[in-house]
Protein backbone atom coordinates (compact mmCIF):
# COMPACT_ATOMS: atom_id res chain seq x y z
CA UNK A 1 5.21 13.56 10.55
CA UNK A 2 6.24 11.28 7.78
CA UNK A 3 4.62 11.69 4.04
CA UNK A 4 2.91 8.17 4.77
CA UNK A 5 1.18 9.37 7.78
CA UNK A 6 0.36 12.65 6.03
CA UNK A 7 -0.99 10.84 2.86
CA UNK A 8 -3.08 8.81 5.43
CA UNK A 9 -4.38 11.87 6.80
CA UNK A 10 -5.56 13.59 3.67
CA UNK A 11 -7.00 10.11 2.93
CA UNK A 12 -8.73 9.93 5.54
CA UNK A 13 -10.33 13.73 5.59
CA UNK A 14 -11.21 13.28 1.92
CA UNK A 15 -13.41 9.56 3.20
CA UNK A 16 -14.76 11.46 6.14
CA UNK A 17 -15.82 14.42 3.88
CA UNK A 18 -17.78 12.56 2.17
CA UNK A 19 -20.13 12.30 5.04
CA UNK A 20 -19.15 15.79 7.03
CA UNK A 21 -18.51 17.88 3.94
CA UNK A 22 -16.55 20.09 6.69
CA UNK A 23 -13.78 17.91 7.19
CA UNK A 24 -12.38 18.09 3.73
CA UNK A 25 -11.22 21.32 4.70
CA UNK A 26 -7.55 20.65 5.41
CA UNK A 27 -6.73 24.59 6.57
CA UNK A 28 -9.41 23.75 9.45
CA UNK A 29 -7.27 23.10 12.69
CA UNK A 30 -10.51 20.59 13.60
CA UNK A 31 -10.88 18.81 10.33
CA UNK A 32 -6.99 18.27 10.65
CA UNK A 33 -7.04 16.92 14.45
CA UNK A 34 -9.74 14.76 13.69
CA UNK A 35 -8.15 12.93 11.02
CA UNK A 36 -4.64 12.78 12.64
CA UNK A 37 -6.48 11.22 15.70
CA UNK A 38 -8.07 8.51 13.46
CA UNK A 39 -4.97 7.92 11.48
CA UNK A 40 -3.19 7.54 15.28
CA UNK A 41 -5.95 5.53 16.70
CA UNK A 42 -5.63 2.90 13.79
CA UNK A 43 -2.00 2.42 13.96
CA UNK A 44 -1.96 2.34 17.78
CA UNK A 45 -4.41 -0.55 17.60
CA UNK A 46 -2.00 -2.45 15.66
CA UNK A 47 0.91 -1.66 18.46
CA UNK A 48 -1.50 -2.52 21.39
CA UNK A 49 -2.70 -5.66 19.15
CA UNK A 50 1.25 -6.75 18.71
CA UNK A 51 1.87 -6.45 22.46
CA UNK A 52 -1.11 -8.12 23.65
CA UNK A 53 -0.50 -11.03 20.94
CA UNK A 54 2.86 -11.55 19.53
CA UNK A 55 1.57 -13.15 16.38
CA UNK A 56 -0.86 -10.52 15.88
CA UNK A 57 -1.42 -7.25 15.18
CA UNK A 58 1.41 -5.25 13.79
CA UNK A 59 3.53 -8.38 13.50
CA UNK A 60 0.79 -9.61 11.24
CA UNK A 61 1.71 -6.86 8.59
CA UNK A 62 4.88 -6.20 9.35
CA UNK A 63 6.28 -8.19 6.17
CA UNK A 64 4.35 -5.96 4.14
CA UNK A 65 5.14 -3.07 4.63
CA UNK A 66 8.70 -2.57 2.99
CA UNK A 67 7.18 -3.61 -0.10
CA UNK A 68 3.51 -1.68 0.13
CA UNK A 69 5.34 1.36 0.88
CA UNK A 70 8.13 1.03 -2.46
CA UNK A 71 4.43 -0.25 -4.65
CA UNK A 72 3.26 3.10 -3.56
CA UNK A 73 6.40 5.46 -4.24
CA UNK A 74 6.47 3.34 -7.83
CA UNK A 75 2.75 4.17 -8.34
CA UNK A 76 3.13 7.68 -7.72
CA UNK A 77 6.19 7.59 -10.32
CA UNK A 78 4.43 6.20 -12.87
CA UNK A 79 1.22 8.92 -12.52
CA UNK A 80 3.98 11.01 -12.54
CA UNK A 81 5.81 10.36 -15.77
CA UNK A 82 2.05 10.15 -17.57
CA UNK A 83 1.20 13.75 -15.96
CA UNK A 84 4.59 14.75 -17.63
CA UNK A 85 3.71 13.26 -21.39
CA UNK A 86 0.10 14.98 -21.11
CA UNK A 87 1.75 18.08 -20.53
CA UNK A 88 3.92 17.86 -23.16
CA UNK A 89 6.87 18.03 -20.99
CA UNK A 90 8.73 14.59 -22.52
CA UNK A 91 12.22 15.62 -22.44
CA UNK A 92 11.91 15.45 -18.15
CA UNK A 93 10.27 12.07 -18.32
CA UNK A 94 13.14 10.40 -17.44
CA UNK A 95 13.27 11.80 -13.72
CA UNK A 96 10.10 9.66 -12.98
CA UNK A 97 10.84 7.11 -15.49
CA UNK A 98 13.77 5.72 -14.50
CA UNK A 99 13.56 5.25 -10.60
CA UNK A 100 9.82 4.09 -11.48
CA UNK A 101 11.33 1.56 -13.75
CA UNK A 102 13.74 0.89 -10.53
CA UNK A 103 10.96 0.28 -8.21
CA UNK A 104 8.65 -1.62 -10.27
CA UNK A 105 11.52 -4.28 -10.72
CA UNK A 106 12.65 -4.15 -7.25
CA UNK A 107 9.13 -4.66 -6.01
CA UNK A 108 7.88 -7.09 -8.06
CA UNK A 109 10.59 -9.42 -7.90
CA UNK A 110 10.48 -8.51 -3.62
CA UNK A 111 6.64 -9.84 -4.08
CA UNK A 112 7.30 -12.84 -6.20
CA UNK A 113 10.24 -14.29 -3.91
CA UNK A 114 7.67 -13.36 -0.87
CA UNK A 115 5.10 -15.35 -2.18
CA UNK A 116 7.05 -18.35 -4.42
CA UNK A 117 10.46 -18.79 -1.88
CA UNK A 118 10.52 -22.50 -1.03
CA UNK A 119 12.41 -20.95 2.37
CA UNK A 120 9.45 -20.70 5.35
CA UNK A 121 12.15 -18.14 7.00
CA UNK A 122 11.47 -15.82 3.30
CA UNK A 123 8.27 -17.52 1.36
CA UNK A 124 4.91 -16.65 2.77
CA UNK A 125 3.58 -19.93 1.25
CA UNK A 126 6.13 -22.05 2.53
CA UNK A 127 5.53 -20.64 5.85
CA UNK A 128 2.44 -22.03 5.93
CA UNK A 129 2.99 -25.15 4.21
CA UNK A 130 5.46 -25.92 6.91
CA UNK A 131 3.00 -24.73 10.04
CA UNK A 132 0.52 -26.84 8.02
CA UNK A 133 2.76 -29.89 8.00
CA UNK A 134 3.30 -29.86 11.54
CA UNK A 135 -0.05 -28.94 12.76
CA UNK A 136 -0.92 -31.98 10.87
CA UNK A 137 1.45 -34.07 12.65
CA UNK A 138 0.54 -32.41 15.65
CA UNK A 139 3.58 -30.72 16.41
CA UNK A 140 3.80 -27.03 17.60
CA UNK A 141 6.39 -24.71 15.88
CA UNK A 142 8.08 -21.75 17.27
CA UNK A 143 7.27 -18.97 18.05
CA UNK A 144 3.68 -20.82 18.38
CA UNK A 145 3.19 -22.37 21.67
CA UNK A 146 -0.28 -23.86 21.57
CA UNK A 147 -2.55 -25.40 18.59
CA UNK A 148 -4.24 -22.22 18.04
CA UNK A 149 -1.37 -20.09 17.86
CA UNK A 150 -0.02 -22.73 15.18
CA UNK A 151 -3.32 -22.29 13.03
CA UNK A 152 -3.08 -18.09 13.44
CA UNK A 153 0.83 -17.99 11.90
CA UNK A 154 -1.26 -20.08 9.05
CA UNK A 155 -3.93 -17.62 9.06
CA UNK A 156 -0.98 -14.50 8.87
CA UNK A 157 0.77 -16.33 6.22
CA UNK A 158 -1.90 -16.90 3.97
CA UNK A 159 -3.33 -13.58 4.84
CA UNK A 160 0.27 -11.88 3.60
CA UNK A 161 0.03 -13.71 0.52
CA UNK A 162 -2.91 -12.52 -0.19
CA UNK A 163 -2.19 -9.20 -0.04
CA UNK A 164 0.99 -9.30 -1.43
CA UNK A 165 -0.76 -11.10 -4.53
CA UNK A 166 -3.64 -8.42 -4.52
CA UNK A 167 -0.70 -5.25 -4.55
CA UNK A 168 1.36 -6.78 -7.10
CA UNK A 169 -2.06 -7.50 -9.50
CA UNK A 170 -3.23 -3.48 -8.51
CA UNK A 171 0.88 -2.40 -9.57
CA UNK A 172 0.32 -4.30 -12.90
CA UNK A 173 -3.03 -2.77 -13.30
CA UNK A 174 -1.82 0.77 -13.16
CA UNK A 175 1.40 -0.02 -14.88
CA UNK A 176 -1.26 -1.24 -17.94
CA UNK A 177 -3.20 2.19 -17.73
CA UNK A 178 -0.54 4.45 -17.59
CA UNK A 179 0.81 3.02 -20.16
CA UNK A 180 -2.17 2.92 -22.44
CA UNK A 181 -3.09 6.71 -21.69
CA UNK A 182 0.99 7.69 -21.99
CA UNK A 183 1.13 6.27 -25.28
CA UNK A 184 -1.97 8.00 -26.24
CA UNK A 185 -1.15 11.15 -25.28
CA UNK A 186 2.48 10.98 -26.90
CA UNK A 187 0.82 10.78 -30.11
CA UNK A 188 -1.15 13.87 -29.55
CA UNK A 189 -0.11 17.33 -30.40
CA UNK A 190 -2.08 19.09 -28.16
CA UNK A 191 -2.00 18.88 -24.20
CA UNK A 192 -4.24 16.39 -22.94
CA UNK A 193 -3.79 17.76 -19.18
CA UNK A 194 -6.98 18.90 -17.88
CA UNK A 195 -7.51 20.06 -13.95
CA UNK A 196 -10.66 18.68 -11.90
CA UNK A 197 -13.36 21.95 -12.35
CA UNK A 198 -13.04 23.72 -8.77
CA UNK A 199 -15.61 23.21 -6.21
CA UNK A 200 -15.61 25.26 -3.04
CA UNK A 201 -14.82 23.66 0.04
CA UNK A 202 -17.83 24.14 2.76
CA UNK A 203 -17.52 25.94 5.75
CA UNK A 204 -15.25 25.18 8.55
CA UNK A 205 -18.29 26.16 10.96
C-alpha cells in the first residue's frame, strides 16, 4: 500500500472516530478494515465512474493529481522544516528546506501554466474557452460526441481550475504560517515544541 493510500486511511479513521470513538484505534484489525474498505470504495467509484463515462469520473481528476500529490509532499516539508526550528535543531533545516523550496517552485509554476496556458491541449481555461467556442457555434469537439458531453468537458475544465486555484491559494496559506511561526521561533531561545497532552484511545470492543 502506497503512503497516499495509507495517509487516506488514517484520515479517514481519525473522521470516523469522531463519531465511533473505536475506530481511531489504528492497532484494531476492525477499525483498520473498515477504513481501508472506505478508502477502496471511494477510489473504485472513480474507476467504475471513468469506465462507465469516459469524461467522467477518474478522468475528471486525473490532471490533478501529479500536482495535488507534489502540493502535499511540499506541505509536509515545510511542517517539517518549522518542527525542526522549534526544536532547536537549525543546522538540519536544510534537508526539508531545500527539496521544499524545490517543490513549492515546481508546483506552483505546474498550477499557474495549468490554469493560465493559452494551449486547450495544457491550459484548463483554454480548454474550456475552446469547448465554449464551439458549443456556441454548435460544433461538437472530440472526444465529446453529443451536446451534453461538450458542456461536461466545460464543466471538468472549469471544475480543475477550480481546484487547482483553491490548492495553490491553501500552499500559499501554509507557506505564510510556517513562515510566520519559523521566524518566531528562530528568535526564541527556548524550544517552542510542545506534544498534543495524551488521551487514551477507547476500547477496541
Amino acid at each position: 500500500v502506497d503512503a497516499g493510500t495509507r495517509a487516506g486511511r488514517f484520515m479517514l479513521q481519525d473522521l470516523l472516530g469522531t463519531f465511533v470513538p473505536a475506530l481511531k484505534r489504528t492497532e484494531s484489525w476492525t477499525a483498520n478494515l473498515i477504513a481501508t474498505g472506505g478508502c477502496v470504495a471511494m477510489w473504485g467509484y472513480l474507476l467504475y465512474q471513468g469506465v462507465i463515462d469516459p469524461l467522467g469520473g477518474i478522468n475528471t481528476l486525473w490532471p490533478l493529481f501529479g500536482i495535488s500529490n507534489q502540493m502535499l509532499a511540499g506541505i509536509a516539508l515545510m511542517l517539517a522544516t518549522v518542527v525542526l526550528i522549534k526544536m532547536k535543531r537549525q543546522r538540519y533545516i536544510w534537508v526539508t528546506l531545500l527539496p521544499a523550496v524545490w517543490l513549492l517552485i515546481c508546483t506552483t509554476m505546474a498550477g499557474y501554466i495549468k490554469l493560465f496556458d493559452p494551449s486547450p491541449a495544457v491550459g484548463f481555461l483554454a480548454l474550456a474557452t475552446k469547448y465554449r467556442t464551439a458549443l456556441d457555434a454548435g460544433q461538437v469537439l472530440a472526444p465529446a460526441k453529443t451536446i451534453d458531453q461538450m458542456q461536461h468537458v466545460i464543466f471538468n475544465a472549469y471544475t480543475n481550475a477550480t481546484l487547482t486555484a483553491l490548492f495553490l491559494f491553501v500552499v500559499f496559506i501554509i507557506l505564510f504560517y510556517a513562515i510566520k511561526v519559523g521566524v518566531a521561533a528562530w528568535g526564541t531561545k527556548e524550544r517552542t515544541d510542545k506534544e498534543a497532552p495524551f488521551q487514551a484511545l477507547p476500547d477496541a470492543r
